[in-house]
PDB file of N, CA and C in Angstrom:
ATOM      1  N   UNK A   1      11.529  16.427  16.904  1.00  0.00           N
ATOM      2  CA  UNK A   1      11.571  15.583  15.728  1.00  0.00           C
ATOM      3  C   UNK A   1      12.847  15.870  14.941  1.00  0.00           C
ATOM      4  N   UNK A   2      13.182  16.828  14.934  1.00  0.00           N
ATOM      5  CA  UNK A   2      14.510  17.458  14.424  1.00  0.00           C
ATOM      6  C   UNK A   2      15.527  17.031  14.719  1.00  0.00           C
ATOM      7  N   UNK A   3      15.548  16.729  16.000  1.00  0.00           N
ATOM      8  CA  UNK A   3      16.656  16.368  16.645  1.00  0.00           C
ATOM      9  C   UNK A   3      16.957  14.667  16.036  1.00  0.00           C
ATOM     10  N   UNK A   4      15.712  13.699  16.533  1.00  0.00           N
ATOM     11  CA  UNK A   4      15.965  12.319  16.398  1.00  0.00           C
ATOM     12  C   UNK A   4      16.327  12.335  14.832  1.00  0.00           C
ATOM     13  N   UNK A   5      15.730  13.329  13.864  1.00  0.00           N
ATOM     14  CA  UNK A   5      16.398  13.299  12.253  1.00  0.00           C
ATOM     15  C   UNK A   5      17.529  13.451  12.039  1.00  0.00           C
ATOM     16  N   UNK A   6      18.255  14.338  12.236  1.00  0.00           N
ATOM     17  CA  UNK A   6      19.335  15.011  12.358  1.00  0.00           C
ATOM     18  C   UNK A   6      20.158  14.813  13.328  1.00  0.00           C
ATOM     19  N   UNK A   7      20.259  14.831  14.291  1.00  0.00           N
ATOM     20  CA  UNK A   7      20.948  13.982  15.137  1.00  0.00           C
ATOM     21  C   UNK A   7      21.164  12.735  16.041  1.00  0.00           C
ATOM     22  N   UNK A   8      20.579  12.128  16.093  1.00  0.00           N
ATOM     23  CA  UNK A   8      20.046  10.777  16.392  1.00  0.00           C
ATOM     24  C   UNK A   8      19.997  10.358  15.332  1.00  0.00           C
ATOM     25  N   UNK A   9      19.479  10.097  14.188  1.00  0.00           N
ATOM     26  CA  UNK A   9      19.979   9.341  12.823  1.00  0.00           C
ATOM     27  C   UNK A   9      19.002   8.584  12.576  1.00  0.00           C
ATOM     28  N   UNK A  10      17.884   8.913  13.432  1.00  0.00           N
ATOM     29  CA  UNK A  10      16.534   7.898  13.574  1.00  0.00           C
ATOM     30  C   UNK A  10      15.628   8.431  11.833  1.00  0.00           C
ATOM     31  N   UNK A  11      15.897   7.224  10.823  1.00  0.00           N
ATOM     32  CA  UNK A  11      15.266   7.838   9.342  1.00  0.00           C
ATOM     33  C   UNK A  11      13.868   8.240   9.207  1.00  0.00           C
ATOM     34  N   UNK A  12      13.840   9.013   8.780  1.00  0.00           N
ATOM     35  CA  UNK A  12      12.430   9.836   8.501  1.00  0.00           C
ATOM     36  C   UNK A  12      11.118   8.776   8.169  1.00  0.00           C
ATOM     37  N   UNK A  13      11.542   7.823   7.420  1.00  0.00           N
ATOM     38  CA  UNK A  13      10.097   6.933   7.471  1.00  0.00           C
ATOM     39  C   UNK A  13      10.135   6.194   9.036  1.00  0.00           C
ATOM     40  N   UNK A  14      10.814   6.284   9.712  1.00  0.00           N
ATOM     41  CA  UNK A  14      10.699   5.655  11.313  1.00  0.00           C
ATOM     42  C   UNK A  14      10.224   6.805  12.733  1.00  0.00           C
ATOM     43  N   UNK A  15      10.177   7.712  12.147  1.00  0.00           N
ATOM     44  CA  UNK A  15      10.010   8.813  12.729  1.00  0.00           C
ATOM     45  C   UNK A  15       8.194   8.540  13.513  1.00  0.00           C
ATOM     46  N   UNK A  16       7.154   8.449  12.208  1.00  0.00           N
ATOM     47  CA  UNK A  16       5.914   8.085  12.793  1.00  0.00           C
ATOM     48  C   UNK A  16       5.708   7.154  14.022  1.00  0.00           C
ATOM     49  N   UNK A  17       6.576   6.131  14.303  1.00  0.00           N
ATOM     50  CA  UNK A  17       6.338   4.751  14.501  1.00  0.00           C
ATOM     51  C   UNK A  17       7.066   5.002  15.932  1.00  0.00           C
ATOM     52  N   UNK A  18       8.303   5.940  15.667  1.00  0.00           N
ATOM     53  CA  UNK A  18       9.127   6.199  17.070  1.00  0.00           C
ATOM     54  C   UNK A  18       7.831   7.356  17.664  1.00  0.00           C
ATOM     55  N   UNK A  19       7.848   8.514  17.480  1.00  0.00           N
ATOM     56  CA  UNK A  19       6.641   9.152  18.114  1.00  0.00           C
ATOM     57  C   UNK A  19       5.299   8.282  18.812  1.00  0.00           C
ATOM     58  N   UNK A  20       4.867   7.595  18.041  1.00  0.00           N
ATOM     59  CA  UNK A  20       3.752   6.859  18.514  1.00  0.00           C
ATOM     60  C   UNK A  20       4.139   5.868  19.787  1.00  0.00           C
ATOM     61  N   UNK A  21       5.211   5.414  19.175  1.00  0.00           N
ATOM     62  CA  UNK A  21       5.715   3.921  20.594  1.00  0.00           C
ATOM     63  C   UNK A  21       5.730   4.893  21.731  1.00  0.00           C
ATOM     64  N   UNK A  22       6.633   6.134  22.037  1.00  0.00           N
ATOM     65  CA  UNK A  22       7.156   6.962  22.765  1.00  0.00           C
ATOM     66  C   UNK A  22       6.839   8.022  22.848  1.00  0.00           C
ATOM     67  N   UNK A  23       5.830   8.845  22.736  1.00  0.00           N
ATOM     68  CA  UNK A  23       5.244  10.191  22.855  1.00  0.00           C
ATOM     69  C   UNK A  23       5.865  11.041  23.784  1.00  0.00           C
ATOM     70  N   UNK A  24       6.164  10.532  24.625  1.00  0.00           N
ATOM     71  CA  UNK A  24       7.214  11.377  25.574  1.00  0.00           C
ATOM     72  C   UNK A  24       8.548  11.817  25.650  1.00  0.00           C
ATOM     73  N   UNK A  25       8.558  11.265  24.661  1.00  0.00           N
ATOM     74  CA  UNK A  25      10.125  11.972  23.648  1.00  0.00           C
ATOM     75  C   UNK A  25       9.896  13.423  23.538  1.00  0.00           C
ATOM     76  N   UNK A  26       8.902  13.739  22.575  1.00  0.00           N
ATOM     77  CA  UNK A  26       8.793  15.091  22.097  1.00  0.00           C
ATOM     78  C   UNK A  26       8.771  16.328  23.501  1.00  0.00           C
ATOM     79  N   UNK A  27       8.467  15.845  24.616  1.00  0.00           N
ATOM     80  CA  UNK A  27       8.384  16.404  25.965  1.00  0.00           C
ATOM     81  C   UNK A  27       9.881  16.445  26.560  1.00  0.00           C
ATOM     82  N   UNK A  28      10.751  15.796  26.056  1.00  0.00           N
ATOM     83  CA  UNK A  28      12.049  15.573  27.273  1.00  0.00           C
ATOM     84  C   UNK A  28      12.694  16.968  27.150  1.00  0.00           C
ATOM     85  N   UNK A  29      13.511  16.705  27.706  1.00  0.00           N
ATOM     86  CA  UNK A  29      14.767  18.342  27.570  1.00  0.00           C
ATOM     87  C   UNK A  29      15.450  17.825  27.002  1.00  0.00           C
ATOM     88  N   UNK A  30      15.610  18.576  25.800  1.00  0.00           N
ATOM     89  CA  UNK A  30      16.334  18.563  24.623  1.00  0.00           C
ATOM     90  C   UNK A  30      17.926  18.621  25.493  1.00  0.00           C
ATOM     91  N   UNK A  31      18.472  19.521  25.535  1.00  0.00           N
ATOM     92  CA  UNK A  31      19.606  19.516  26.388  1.00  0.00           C
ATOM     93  C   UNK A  31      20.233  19.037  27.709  1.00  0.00           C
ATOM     94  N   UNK A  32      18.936  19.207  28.299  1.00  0.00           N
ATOM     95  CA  UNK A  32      19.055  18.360  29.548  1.00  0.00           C
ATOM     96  C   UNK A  32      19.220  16.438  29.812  1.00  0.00           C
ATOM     97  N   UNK A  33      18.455  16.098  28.472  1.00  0.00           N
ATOM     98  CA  UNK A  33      18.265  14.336  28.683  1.00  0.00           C
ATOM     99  C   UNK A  33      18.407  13.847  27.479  1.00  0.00           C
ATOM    100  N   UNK A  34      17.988  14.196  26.240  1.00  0.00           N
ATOM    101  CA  UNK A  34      18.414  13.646  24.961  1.00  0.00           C
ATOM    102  C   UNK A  34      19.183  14.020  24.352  1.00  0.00           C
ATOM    103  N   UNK A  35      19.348  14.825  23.907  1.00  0.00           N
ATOM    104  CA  UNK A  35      21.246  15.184  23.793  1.00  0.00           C
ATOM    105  C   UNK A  35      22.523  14.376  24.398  1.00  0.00           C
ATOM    106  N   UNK A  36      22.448  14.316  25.898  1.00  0.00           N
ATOM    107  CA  UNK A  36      22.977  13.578  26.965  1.00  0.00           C
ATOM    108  C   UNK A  36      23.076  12.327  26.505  1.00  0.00           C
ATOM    109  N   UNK A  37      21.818  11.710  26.387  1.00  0.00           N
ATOM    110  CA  UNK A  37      22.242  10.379  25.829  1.00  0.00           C
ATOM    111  C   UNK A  37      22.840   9.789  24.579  1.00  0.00           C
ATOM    112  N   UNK A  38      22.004  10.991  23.535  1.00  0.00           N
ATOM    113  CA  UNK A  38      22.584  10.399  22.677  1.00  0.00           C
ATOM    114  C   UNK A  38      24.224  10.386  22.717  1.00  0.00           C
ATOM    115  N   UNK A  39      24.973  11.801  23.377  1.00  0.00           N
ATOM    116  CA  UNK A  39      26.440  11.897  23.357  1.00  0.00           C
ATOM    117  C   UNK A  39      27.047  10.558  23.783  1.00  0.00           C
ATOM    118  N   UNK A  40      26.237   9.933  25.005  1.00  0.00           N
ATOM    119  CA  UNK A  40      26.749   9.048  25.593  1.00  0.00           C
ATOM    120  C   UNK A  40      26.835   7.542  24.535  1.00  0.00           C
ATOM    121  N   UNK A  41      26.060   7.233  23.603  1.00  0.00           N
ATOM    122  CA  UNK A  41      26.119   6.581  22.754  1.00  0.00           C
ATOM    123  C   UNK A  41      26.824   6.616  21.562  1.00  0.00           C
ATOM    124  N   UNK A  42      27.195   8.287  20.823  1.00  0.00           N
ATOM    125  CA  UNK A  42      28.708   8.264  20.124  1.00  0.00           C
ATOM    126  C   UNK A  42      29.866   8.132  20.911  1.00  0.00           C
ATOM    127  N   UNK A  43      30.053   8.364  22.394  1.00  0.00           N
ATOM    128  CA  UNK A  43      31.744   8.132  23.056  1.00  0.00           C
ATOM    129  C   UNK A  43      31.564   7.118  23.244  1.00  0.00           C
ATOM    130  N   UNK A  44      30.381   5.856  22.599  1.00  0.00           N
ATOM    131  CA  UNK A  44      31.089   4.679  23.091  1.00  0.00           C
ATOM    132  C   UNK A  44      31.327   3.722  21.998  1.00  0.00           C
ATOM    133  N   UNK A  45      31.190   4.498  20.799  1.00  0.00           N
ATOM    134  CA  UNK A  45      31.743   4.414  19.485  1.00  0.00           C
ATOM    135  C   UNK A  45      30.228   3.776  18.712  1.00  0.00           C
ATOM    136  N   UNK A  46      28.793   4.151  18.610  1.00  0.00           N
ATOM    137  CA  UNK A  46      27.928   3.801  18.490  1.00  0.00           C
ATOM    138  C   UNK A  46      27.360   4.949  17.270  1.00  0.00           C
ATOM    139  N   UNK A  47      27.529   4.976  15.822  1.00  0.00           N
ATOM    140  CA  UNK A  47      27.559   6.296  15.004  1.00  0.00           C
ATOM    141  C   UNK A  47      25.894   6.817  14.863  1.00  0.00           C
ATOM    142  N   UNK A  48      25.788   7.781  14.359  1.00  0.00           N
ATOM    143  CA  UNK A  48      24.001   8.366  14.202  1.00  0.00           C
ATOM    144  C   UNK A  48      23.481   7.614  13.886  1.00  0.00           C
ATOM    145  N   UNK A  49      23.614   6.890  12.413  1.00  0.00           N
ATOM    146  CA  UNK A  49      22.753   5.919  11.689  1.00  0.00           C
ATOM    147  C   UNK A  49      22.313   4.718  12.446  1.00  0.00           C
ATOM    148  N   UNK A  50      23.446   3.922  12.949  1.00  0.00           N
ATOM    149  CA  UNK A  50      23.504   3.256  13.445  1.00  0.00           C
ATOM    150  C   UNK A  50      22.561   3.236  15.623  1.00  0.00           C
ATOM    151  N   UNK A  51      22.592   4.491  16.142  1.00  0.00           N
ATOM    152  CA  UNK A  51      21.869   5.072  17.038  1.00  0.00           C
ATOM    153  C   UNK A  51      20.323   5.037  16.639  1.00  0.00           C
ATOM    154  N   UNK A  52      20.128   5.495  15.322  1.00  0.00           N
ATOM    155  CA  UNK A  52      19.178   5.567  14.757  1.00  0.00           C
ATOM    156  C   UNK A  52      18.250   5.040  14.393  1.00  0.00           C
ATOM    157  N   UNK A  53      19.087   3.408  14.334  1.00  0.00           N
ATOM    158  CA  UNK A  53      17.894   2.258  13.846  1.00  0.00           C
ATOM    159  C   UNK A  53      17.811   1.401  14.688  1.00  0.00           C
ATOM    160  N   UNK A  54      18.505   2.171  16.015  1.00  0.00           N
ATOM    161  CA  UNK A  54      18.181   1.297  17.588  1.00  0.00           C
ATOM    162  C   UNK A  54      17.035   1.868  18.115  1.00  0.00           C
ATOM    163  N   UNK A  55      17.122   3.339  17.653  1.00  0.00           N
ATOM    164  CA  UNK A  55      16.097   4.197  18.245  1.00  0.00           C
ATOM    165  C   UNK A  55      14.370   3.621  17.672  1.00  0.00           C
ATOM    166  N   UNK A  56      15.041   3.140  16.719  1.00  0.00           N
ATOM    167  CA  UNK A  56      13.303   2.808  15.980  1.00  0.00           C
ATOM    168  C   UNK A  56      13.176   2.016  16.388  1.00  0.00           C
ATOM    169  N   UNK A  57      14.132   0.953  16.716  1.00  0.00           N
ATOM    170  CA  UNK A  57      13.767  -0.645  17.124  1.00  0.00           C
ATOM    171  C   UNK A  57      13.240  -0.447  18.573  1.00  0.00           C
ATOM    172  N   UNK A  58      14.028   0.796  19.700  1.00  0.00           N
ATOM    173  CA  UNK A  58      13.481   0.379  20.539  1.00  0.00           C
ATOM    174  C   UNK A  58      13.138   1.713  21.255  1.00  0.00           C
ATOM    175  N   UNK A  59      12.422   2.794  21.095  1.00  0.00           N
ATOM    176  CA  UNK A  59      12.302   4.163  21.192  1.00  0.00           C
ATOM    177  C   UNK A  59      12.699   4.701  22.428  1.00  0.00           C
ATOM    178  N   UNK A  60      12.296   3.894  23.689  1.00  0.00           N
ATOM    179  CA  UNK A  60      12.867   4.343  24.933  1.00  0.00           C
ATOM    180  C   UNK A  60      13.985   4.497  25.520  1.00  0.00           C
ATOM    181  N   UNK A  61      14.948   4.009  24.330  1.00  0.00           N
ATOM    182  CA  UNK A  61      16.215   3.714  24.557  1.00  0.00           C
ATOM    183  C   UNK A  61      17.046   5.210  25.048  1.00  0.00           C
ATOM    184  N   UNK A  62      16.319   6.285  24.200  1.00  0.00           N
ATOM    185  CA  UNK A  62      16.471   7.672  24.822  1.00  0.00           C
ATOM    186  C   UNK A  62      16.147   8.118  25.986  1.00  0.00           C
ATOM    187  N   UNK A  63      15.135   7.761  26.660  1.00  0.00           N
ATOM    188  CA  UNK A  63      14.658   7.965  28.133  1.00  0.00           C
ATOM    189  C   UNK A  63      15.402   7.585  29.257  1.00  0.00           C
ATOM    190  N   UNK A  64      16.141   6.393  28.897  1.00  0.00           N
ATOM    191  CA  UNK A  64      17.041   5.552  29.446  1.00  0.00           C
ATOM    192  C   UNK A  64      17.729   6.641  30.522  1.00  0.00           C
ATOM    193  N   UNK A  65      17.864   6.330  31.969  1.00  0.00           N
ATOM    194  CA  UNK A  65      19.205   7.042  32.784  1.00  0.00           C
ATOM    195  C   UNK A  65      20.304   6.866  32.542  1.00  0.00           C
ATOM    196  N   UNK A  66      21.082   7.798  32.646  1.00  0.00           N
ATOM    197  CA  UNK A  66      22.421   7.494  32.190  1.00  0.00           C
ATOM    198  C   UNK A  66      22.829   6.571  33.683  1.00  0.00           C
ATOM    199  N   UNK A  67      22.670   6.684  34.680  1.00  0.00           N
ATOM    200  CA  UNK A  67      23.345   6.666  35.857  1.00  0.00           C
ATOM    201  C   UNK A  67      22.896   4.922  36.014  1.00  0.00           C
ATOM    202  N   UNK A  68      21.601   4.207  34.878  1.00  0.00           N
ATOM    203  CA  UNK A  68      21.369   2.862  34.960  1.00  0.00           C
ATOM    204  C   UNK A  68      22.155   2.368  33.299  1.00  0.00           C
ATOM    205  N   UNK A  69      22.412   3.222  32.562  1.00  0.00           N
ATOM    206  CA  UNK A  69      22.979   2.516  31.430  1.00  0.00           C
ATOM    207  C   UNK A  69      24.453   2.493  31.376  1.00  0.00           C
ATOM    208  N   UNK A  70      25.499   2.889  32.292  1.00  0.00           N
ATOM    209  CA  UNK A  70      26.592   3.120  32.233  1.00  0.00           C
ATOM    210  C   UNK A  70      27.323   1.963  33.052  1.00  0.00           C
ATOM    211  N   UNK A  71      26.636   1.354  34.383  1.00  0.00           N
ATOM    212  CA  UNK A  71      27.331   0.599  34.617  1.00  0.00           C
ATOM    213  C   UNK A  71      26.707  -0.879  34.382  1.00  0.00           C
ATOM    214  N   UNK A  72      25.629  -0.675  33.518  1.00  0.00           N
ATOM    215  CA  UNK A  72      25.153  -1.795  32.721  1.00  0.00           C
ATOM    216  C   UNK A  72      26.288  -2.150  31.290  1.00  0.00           C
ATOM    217  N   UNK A  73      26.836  -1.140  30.768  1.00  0.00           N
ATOM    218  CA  UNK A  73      27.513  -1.125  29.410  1.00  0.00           C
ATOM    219  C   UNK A  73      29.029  -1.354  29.897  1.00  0.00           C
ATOM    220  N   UNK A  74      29.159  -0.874  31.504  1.00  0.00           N
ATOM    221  CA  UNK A  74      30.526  -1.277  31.397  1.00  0.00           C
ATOM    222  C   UNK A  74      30.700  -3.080  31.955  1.00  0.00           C
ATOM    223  N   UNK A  75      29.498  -3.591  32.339  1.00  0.00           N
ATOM    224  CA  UNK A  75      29.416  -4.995  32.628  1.00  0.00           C
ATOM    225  C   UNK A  75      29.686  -5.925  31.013  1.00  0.00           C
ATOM    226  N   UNK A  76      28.944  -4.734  30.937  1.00  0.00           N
ATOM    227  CA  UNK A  76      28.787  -5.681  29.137  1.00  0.00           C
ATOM    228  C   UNK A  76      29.797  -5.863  28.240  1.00  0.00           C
ATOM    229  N   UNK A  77      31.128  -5.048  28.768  1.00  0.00           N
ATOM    230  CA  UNK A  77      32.524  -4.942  27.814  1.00  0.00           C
ATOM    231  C   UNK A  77      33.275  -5.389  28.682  1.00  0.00           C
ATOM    232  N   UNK A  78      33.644  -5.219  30.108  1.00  0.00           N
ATOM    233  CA  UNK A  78      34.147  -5.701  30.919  1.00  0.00           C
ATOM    234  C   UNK A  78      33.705  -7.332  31.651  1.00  0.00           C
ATOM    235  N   UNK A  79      32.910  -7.343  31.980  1.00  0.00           N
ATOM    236  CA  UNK A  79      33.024  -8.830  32.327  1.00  0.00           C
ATOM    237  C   UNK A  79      32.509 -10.016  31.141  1.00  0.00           C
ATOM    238  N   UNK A  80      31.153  -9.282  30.759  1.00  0.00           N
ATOM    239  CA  UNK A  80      30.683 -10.014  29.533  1.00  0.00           C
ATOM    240  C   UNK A  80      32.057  -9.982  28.408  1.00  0.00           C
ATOM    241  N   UNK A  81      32.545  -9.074  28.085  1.00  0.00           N
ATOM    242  CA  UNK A  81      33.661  -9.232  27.172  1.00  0.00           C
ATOM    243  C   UNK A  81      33.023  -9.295  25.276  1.00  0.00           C
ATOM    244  N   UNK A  82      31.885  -8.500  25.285  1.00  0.00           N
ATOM    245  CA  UNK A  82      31.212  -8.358  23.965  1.00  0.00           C
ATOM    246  C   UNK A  82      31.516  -7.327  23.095  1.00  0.00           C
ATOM    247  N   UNK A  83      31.251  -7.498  22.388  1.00  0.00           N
ATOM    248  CA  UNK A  83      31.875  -6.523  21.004  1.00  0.00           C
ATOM    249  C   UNK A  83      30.394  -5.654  20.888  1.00  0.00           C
ATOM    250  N   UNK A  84      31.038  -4.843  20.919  1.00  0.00           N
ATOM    251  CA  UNK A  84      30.076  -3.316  20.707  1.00  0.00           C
ATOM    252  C   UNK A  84      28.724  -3.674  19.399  1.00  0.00           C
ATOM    253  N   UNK A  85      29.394  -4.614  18.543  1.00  0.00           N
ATOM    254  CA  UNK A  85      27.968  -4.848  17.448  1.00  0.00           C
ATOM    255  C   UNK A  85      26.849  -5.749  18.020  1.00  0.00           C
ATOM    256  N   UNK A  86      27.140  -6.415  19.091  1.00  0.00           N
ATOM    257  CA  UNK A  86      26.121  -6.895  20.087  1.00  0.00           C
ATOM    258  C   UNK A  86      25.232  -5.850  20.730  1.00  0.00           C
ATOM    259  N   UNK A  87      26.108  -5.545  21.067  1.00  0.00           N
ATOM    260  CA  UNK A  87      25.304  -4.169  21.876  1.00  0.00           C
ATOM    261  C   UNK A  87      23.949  -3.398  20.673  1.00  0.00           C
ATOM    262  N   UNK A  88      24.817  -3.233  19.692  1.00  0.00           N
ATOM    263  CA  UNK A  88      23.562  -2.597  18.778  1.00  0.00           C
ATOM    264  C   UNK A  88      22.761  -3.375  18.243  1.00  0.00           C
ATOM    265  N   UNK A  89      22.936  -4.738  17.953  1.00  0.00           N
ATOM    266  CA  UNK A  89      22.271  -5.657  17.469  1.00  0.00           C
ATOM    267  C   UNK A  89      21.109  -5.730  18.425  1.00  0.00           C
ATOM    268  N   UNK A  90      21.084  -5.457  19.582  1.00  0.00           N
ATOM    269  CA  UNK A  90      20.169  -6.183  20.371  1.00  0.00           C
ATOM    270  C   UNK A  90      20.072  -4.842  22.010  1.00  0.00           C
ATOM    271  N   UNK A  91      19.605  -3.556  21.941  1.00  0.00           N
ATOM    272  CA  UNK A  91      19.787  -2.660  23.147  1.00  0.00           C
ATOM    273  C   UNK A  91      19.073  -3.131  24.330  1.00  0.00           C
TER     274      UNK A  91
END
């Protein structure tokens, strides 16, 4: 829970609502898989807060593989040709 507060940027009144959608959050490896992702979502210029109120909108977005979201995101800038506030508008 610490983590999605504090680093993930996911706000404390969204916190209940993300736990409940996703219970299997609190189980992942902290270092091993959520950490990971979230890094992968600031190098692609995507800030905490902003991570944060994707995370509430869509909780699994952390579970996500990196190895299925990477060459999904590079379709999405490269051929699609979309601006990164799409991307958060809508994960």
């Amino acid at each position: 829970v610490k983590f999605l507060i504090e680093i993930a940027g996911v706000p404390e009144a969204d916190i209940g609502k993300v736990i409940a959608s996703e219970p299997e959050l609190i189980g992942c490896s902290l270092s091993g898989k959520l950490e990971v992702t979230a890094k992968f979502f600031f190098a692609i210029g995507i800030p905490p807060q902003m991570l944060g109120r994707m995370i509430a909108d869509f909780p699994m977005l952390l579970k996500y593989n990196l190895l299925v979201i990477r060459p999904k995101y590079r379709y999405f800038k490269r051929v699609m040709v979309r601006p990164l506030k799409d991307l958060i508008e809508f994960p």
